[in-house]
Protein backbone atom coordinates (compact mmCIF):
# COMPACT_ATOMS: atom_id res chain seq x y z
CA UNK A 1 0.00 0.00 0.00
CA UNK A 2 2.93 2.41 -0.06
CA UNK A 3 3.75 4.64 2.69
CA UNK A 4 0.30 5.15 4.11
CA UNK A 5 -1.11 1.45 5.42
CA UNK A 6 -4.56 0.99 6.15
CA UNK A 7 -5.58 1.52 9.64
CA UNK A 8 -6.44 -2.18 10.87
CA UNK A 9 -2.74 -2.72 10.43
CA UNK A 10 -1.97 -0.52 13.44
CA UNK A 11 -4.73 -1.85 15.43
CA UNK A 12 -4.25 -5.50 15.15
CA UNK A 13 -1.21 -7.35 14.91
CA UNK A 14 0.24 -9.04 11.58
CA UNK A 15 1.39 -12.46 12.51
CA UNK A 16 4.15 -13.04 13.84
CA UNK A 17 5.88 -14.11 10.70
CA UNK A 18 5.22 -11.37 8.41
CA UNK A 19 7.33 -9.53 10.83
CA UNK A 20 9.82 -11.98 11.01
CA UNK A 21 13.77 -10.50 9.75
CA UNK A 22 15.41 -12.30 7.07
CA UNK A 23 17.55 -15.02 8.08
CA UNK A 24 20.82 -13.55 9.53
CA UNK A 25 19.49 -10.12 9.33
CA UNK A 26 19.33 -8.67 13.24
CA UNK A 27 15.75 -7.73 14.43
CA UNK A 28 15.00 -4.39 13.80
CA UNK A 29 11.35 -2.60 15.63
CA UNK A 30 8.23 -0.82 13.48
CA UNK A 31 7.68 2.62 15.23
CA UNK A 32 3.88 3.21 14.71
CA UNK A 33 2.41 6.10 14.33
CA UNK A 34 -1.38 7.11 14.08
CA UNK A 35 -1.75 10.49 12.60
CA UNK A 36 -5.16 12.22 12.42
CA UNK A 37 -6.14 15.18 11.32
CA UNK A 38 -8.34 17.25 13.72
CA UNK A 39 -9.75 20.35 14.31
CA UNK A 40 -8.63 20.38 18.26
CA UNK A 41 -7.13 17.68 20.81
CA UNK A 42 -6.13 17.59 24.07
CA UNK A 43 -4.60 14.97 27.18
CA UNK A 44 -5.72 15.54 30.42
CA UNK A 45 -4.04 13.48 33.13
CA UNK A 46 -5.61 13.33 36.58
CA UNK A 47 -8.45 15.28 35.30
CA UNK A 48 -5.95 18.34 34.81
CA UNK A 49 -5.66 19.43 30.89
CA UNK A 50 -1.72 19.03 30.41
CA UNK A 51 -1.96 19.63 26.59
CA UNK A 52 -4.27 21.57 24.13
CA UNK A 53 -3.99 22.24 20.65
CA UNK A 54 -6.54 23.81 18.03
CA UNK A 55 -6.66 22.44 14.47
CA UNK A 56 -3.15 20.06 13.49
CA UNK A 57 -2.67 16.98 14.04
CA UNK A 58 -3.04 13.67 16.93
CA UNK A 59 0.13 11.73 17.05
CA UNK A 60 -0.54 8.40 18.60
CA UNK A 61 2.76 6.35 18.57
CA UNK A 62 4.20 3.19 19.49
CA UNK A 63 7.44 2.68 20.10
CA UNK A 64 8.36 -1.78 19.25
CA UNK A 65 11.36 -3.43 20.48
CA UNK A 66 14.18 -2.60 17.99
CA UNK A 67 13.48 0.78 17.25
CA UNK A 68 16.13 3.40 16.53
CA UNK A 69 16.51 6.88 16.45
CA UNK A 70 16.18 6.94 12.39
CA UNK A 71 12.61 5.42 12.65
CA UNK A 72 11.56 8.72 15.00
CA UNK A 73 13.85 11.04 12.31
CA UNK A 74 11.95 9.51 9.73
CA UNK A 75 8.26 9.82 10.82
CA UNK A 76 8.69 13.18 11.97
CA UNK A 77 10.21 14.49 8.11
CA UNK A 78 7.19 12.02 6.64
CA UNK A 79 4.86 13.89 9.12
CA UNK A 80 6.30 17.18 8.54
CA UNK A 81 6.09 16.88 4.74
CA UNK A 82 2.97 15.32 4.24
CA UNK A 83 0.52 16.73 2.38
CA UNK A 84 -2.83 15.90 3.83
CA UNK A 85 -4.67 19.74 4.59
CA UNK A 86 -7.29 21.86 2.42
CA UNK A 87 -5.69 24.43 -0.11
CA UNK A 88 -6.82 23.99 -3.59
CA UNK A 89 -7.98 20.78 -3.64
CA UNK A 90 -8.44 18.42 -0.27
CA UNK A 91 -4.95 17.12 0.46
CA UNK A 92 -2.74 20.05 -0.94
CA UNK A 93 -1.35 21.65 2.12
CA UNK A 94 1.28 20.52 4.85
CA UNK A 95 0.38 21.23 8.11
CA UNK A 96 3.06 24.22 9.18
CA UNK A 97 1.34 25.67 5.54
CA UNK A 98 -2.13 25.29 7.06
CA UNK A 99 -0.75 26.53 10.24
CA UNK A 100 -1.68 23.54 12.76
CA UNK A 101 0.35 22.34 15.48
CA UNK A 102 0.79 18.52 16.86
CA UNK A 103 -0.46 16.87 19.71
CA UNK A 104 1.90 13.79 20.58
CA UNK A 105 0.53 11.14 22.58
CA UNK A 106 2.37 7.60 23.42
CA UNK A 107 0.34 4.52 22.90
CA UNK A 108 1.69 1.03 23.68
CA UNK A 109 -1.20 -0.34 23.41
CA UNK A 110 -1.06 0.08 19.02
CA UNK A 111 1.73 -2.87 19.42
CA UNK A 112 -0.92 -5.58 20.91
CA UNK A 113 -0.94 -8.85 20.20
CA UNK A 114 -4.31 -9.98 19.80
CA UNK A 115 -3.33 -12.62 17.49
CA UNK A 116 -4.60 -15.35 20.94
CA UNK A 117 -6.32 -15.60 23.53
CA UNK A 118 -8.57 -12.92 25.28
CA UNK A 119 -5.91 -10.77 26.73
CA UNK A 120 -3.94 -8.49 24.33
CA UNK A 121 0.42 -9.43 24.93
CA UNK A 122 2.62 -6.47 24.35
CA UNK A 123 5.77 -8.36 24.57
CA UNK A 124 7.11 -6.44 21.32
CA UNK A 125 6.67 -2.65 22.86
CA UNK A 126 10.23 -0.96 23.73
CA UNK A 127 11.12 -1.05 27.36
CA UNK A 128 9.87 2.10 28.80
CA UNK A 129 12.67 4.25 29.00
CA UNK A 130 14.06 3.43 25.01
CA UNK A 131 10.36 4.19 24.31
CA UNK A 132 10.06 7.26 25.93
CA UNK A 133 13.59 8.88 24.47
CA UNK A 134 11.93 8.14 21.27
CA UNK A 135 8.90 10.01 21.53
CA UNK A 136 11.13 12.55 22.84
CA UNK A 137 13.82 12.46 19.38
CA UNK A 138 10.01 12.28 17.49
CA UNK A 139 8.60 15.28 18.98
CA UNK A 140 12.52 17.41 18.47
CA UNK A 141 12.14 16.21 14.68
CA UNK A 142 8.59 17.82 14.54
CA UNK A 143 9.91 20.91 16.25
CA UNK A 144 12.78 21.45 14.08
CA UNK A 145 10.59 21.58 10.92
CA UNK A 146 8.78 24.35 12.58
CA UNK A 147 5.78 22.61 14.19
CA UNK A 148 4.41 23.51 17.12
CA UNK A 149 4.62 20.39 19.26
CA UNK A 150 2.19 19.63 22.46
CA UNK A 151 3.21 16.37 24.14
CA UNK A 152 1.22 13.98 26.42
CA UNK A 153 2.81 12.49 30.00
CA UNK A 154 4.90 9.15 28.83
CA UNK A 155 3.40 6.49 30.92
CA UNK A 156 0.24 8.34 32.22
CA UNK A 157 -3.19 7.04 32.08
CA UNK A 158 -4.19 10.14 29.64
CA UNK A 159 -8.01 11.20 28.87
CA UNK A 160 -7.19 11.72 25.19
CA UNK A 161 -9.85 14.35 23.25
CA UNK A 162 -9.89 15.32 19.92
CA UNK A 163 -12.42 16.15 16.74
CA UNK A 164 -10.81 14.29 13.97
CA UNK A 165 -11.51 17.00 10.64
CA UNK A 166 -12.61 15.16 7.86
CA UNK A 167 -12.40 12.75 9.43
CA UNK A 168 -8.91 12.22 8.26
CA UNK A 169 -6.64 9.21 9.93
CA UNK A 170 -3.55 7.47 8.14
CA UNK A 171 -1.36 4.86 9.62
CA UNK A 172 2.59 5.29 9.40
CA UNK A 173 5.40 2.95 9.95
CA UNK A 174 9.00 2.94 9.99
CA UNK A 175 11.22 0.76 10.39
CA UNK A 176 15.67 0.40 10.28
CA UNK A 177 14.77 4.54 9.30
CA UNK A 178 12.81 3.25 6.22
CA UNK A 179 9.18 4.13 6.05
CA UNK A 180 6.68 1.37 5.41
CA UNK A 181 3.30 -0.03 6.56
């Protein structure tokens, strides 16, 4: 499907196998990242409002075991460049052109396994810390190309709101700092 992968992708889990690395090759992670386009968003934690933004963008991201610092660098220039706001036709602005800003919010939870049983397994997300550091190097990407960037609290439980414009939602992937589905 090119760079943009349907959505079910980052909901459910591929099997195992499709995911698999080439013999020999070492394991390498799939940063996901699900980007909507909305008209305002915001995280609360603890009922307090920690992070607001009016029309941009909803980052949710997960963060797999593997993942490098070129899969952040990489979604946040694929972000940053994408092309997805009204101008002249429906998809023909970025969103620093359409002015928005970018609400970043880290979900393990897009790396389930749901593939058995009743209970989703997230033994692929990142260990905490890695995870968090590369929210962090995504969020610095978006804010070098000029984005205003909101973030949510790493490892909260957040009360995520938004109003998705359009609506508008694409799934993004990348992973060894290649871009995929």
């Amino acid at each position: 499907m090119g760079f943009l992968a349907a959505c079910p992708a980052a909901v459910t889990r591929a099997p195992a196998e499709s995911l698999a690395p080439a013999a020999g090759a070492p394991y390498q992670g799939r940063v996901r990242v699900v980007l909507q386009r909305v008209s305002e968003a915001s995280v609360a934690v603890e009922g307090r409002t920690i992070a607001r933004i009016g029309a941009g963008a909803l980052l949710l991201v997960g963060v797999e075991r593997g993942d490098g610092e070129a899969d952040a660098d990489a979604l946040a220039r694929k972000v940053a460049a994408l092309r997805w706001f009204p101008g002249r036709t429906p998809m023909d602005r970025t969103l620093a052109e359409a002015g928005g800003a970018c609400l970043v919010v880290s979900q393990f939870t897009l790396l389930a396994d749901l593939a058995r049983g009743n209970r989703p397994g997230f033994a692929d997300a990142e260990e905490p810390a890695q995870a968090e550091r590369l929210v962090a190097r995504l969020m610095a990407g978006l804010a070098a190309a000029g984005l205003l960037v909101e973030g949510g609290r790493f490892g909260a439980r957040m009360a995520v709101a938004l109003v998705n414009d359009g609506p508008v939602t694409f799934c993004l992937a990348a992973r060894g700092g290649r871009l995929g589905s």
